[in-house]
Protein backbone atom coordinates (compact mmCIF):
# COMPACT_ATOMS: atom_id res chain seq x y z
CA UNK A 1 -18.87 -129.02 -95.18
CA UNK A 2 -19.45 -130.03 -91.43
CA UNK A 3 -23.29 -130.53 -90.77
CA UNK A 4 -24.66 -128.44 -87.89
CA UNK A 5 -25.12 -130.06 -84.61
CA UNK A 6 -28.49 -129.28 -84.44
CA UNK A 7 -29.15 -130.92 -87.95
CA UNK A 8 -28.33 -134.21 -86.73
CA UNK A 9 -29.35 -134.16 -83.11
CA UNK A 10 -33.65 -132.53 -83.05
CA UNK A 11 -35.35 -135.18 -82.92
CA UNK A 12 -37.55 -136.44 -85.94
CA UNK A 13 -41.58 -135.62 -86.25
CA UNK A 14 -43.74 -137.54 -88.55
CA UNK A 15 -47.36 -135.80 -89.50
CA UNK A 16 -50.47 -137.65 -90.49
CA UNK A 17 -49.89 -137.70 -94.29
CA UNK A 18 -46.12 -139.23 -93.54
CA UNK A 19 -44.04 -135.70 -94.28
CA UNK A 20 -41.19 -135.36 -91.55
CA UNK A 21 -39.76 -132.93 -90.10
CA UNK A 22 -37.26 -131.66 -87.14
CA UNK A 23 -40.02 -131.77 -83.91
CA UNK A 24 -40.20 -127.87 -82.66
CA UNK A 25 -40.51 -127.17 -79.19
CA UNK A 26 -41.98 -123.86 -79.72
CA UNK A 27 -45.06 -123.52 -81.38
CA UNK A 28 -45.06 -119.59 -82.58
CA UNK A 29 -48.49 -119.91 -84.37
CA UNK A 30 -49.91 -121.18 -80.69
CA UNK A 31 -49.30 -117.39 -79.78
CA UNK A 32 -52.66 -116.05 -80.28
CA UNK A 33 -52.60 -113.25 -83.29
CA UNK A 34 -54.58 -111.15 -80.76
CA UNK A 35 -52.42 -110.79 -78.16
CA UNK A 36 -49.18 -110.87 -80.27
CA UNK A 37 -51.20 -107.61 -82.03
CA UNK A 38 -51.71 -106.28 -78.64
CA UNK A 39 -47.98 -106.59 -77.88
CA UNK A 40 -46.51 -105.27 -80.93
CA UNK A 41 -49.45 -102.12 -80.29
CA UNK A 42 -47.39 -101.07 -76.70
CA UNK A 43 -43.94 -101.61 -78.66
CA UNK A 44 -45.02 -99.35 -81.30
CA UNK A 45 -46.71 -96.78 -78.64
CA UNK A 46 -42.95 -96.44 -77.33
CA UNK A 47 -41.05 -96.56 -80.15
CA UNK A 48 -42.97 -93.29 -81.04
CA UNK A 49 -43.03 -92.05 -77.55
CA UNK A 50 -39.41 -92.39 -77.04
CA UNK A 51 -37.37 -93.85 -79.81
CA UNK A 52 -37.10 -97.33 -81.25
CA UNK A 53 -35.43 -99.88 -78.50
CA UNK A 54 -35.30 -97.11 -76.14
CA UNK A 55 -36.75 -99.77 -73.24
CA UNK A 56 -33.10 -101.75 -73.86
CA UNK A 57 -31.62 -98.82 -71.14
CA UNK A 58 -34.33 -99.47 -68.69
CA UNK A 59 -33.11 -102.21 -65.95
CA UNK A 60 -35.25 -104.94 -64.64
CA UNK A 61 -35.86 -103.58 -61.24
CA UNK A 62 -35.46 -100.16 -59.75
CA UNK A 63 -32.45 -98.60 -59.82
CA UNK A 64 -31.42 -95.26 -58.21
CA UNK A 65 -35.21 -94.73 -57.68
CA UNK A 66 -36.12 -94.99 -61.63
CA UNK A 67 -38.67 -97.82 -61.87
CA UNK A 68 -37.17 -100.79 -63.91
CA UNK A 69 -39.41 -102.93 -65.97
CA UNK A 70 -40.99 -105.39 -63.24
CA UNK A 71 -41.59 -102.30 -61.48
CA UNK A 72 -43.97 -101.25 -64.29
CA UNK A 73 -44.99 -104.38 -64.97
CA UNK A 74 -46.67 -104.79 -61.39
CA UNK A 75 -48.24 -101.29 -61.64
CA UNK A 76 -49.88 -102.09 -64.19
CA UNK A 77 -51.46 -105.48 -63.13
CA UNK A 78 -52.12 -103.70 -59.64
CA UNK A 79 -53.89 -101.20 -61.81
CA UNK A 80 -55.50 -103.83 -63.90
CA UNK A 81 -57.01 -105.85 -60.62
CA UNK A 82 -58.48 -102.56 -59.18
CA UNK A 83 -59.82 -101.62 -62.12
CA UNK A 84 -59.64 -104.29 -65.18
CA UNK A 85 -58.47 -102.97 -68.53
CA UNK A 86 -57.23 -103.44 -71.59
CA UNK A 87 -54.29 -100.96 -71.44
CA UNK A 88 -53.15 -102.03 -68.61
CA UNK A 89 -53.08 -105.19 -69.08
CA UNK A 90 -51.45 -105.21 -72.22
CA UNK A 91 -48.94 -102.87 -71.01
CA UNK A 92 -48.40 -105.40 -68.15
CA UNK A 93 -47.81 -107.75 -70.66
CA UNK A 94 -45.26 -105.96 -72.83
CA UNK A 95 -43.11 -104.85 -69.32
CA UNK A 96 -42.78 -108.28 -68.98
CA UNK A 97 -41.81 -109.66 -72.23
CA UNK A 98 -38.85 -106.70 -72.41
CA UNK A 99 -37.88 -108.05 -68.70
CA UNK A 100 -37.91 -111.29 -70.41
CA UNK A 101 -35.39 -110.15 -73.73
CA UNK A 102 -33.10 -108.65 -70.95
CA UNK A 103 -32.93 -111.25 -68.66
CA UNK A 104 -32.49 -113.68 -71.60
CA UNK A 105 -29.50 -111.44 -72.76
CA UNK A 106 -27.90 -111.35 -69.47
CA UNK A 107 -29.45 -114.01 -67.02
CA UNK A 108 -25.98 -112.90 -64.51
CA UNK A 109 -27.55 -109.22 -64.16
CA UNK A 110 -30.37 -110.46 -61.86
CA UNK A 111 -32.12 -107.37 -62.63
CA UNK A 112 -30.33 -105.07 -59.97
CA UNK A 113 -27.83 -103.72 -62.34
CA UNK A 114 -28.08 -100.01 -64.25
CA UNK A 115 -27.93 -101.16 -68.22
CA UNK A 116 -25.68 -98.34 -68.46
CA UNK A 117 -23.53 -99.82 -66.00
CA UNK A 118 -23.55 -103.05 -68.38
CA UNK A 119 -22.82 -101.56 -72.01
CA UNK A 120 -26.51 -101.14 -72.89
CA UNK A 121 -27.15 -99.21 -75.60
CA UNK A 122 -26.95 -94.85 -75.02
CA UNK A 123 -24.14 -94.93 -72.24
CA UNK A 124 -22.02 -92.86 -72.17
CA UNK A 125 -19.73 -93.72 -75.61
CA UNK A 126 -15.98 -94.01 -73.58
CA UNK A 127 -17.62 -96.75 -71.81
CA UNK A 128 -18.96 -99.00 -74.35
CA UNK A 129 -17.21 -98.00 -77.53
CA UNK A 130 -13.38 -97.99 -78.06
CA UNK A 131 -10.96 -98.72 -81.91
CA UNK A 132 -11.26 -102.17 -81.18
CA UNK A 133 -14.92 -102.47 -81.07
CA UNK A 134 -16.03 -104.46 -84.39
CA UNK A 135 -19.83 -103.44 -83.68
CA UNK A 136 -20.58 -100.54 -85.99
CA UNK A 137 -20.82 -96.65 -84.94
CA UNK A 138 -24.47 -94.88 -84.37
CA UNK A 139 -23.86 -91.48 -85.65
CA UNK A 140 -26.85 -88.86 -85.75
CA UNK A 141 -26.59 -86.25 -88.93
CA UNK A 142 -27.91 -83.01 -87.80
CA UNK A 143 -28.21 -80.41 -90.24
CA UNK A 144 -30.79 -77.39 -91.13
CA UNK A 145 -33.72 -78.39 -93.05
CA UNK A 146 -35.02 -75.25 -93.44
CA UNK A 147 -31.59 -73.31 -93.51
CA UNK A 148 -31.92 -69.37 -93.72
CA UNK A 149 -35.45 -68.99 -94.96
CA UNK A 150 -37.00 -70.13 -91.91
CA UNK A 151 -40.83 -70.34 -91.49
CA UNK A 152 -41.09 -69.15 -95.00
CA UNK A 153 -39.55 -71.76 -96.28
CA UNK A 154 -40.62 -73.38 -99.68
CA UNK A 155 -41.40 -76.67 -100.71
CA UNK A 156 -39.06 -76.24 -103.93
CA UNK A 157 -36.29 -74.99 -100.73
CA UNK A 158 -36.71 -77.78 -98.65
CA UNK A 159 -36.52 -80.73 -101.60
CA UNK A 160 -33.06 -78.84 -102.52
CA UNK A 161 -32.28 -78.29 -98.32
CA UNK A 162 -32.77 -82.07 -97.99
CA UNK A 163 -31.29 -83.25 -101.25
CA UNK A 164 -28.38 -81.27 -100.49
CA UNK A 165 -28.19 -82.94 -96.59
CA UNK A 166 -28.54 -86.55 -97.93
CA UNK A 167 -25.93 -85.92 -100.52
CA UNK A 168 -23.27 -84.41 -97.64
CA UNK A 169 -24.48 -86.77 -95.32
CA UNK A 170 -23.46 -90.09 -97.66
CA UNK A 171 -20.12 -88.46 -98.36
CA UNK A 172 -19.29 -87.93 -94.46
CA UNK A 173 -20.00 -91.53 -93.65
CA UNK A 174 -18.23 -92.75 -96.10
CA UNK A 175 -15.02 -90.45 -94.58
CA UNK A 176 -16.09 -91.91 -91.11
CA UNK A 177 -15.90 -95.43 -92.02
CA UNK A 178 -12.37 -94.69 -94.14
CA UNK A 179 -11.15 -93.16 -90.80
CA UNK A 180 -12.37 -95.32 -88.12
CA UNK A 181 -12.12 -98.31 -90.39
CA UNK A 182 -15.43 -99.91 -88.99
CA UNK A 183 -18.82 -99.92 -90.22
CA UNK A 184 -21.00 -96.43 -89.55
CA UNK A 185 -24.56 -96.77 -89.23
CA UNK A 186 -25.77 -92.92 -89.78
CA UNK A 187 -29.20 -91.61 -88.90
CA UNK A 188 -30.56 -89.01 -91.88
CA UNK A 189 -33.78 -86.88 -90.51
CA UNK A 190 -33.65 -85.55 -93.84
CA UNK A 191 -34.93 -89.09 -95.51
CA UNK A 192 -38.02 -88.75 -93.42
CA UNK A 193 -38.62 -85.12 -93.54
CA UNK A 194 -41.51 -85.60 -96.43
CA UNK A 195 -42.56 -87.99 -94.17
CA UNK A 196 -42.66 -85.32 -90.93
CA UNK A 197 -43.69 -82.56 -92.88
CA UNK A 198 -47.01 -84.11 -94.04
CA UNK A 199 -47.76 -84.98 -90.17
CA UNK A 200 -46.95 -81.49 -89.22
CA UNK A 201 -48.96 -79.82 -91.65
CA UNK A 202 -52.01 -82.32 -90.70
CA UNK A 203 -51.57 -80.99 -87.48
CA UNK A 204 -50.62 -85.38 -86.19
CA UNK A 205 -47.23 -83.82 -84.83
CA UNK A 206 -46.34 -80.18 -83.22
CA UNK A 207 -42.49 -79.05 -84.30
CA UNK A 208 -41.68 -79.82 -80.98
CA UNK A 209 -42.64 -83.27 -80.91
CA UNK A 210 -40.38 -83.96 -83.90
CA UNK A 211 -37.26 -82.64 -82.06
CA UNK A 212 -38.35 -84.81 -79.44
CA UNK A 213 -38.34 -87.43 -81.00
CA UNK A 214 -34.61 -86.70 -83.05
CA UNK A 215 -33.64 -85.87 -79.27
CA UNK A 216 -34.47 -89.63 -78.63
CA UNK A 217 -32.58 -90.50 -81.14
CA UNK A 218 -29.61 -88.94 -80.64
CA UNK A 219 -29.61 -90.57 -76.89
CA UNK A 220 -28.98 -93.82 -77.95
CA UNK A 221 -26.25 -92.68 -80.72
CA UNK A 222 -22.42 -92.71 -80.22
CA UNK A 223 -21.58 -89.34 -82.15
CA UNK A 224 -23.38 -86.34 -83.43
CA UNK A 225 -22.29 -84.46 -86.79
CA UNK A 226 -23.43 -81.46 -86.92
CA UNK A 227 -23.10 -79.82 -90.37
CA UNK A 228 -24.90 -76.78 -89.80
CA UNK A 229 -23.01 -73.50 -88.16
CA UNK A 230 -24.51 -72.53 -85.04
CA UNK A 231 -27.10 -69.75 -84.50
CA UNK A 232 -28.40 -70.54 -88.46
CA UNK A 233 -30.69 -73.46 -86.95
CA UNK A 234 -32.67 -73.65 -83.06
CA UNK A 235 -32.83 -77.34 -84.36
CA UNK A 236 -29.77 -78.28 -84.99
CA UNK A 237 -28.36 -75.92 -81.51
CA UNK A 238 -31.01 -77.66 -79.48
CA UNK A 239 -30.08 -81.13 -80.66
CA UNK A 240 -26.13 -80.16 -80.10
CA UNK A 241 -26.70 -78.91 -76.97
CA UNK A 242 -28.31 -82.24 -76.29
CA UNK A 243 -25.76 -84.72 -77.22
CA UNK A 244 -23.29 -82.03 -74.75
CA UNK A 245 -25.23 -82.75 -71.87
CA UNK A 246 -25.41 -86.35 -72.37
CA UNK A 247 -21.35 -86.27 -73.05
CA UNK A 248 -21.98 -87.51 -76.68
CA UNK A 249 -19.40 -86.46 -78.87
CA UNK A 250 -20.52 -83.88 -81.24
CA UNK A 251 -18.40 -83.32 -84.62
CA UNK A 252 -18.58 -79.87 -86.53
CA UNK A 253 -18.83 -80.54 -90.53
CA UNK A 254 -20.09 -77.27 -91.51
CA UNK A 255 -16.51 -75.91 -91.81
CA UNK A 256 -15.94 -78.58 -94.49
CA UNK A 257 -16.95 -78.34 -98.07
CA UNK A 258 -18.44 -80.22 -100.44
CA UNK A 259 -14.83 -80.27 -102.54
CA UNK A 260 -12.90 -81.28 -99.72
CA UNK A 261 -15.29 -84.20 -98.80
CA UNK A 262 -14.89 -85.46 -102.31
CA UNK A 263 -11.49 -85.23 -101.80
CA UNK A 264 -11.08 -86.64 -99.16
CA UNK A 265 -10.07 -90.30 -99.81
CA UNK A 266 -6.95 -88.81 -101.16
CA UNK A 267 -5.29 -86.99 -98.33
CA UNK A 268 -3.46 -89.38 -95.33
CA UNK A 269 -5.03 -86.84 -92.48
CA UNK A 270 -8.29 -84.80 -93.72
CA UNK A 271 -10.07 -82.56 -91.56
CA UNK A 272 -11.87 -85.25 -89.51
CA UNK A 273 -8.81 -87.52 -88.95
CA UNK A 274 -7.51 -84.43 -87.44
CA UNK A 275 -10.04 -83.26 -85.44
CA UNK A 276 -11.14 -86.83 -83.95
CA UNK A 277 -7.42 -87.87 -83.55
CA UNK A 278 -7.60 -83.85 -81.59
CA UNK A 279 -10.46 -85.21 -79.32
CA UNK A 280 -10.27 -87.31 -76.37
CA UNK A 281 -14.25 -88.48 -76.75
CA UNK A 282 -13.38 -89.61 -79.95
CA UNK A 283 -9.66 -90.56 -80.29
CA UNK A 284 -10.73 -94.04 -79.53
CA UNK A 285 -12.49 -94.62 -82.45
CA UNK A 286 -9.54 -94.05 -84.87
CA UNK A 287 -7.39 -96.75 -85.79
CA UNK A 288 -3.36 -96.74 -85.46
């Protein structure tokens, strides 16, 4: 077994009591908890705002006249020197340390450069994503939660609604991954629905703020499946229509049944073989 080159080369630190160790030269518990707190406040803000690591597609600096993250940044200390506060400040603060993560990822970029134009996360999927990509596929599962029942939906309907969705959803990523031979990472709403439904119903989130939010999600996602037909679900039509505009591939499930997805494994070309091998936005993924 070779020993790692930095086992052999960090220099040696000897405390007070004589224990050694390799001398660091970063000190993460000299961050003080306060302001790492504050920080990890704004992130969360965001993350609920827009969606989870939706700051990676902001640049550094302006671009096409959408502000980039130094941009913010100095608002918000402009702000903060007019008029000192907290929220700006910390704001400030957390502008700066995503500036820092991107420049860190690509110090060549120099800030002037559209993360779309440089394979950030949410472009456009024939630009990033092609067969021989090892990185794993973001695929969004949108299906009706409340199906034909609508407002009047029952508890007792929605457990069997969702049950049903997390059962159909498993078995389609597992077809995905046979057919594009790559690892499929697949977002569920339907694992968090108890989840939304309790905020809804304590009036934390309006229905519209969910979708939002799953609209979010979908924007930084390489495919859609949508296994609900449509005019059954505004959802699921809304979050379709969506991934069209943003020229994410969208593929229809709801024509497939529950027999055929078990099934599946056994037959050389099933239905989503076909249809992706059928589709230009998603040939790419397939293997040969």
């Amino acid at each position: 077994m070779t020993t790692p080159k930095s086992m052999t080369t960090e220099p040696v630190e000897t405390n007070a009591r004589g224990g050694q160790g390799s001398e660091m030269a970063e000190w993460p518990t000299a961050v003080p908890p306060g302001v790492a707190l504050a920080l990890a406040r704004v992130f969360t803000y965001g993350a609920k705002k827009y969606a989870l690591n939706n700051w990676h597609k902001v640049a550094l600096t302006c671009v096409d006249g959408t502000g980039g993250h130094l941009d913010h940044a100095l608002v918000h200390l402009y702000k903060f020197l007019d008029n000192p506060n907290e929220e700006d400040l910390t704001h400030a603060l957390c502008r700066l340390s995503m500036a820092c993560y991107l420049y860190f990822e690509n110090p060549d970029d120099k800030g002037h450069k559209s993360p779309s134009a440089s394979g950030a996360s949410g472009t456009p999927v024939e630009a990033t994503t092609s067969k021989h990509d090892p990185r794993p596929i973001s695929v969004y599962y949108s299906a009706s939660m409340r199906g034909e029942h609508g407002d009047k939906v029952t508890d007792e309907q929605l457990n069997a609604n969702n049950n049903r969705g997390l059962k159909r959803s498993l078995a389609i990523q597992q077809e995905l991954e046979r057919v594009f031979k790559r690892p499929v990472r697949m977002y569920v709403p339907h694992k968090f629905e108890p989840a939304m439904r309790n905020a809804y119903r304590a009036g934390l989130m309006t229905a519209g703020e969910i979708l939002d939010l799953d609209c979010e999600i979908i924007s930084i996602c390489d495919l859609i499946v949508a296994d609900t037909p449509p005019g059954v679900s505004e959802g699921v039509d809304i979050e379709v229509a969506f991934a069209t505009k943003r020229q994410i591939p969208v593929i229809h499930a709801y024509e497939v049944s529950d027999l055929s997805l078990r099934n599946a494994k056994n037959c050389k070309y099933g239905y989503f073989e076909s249809i992706l091998r059928s589709d230009k936005s998603t040939r790419q993924f397939v293997s040969d």
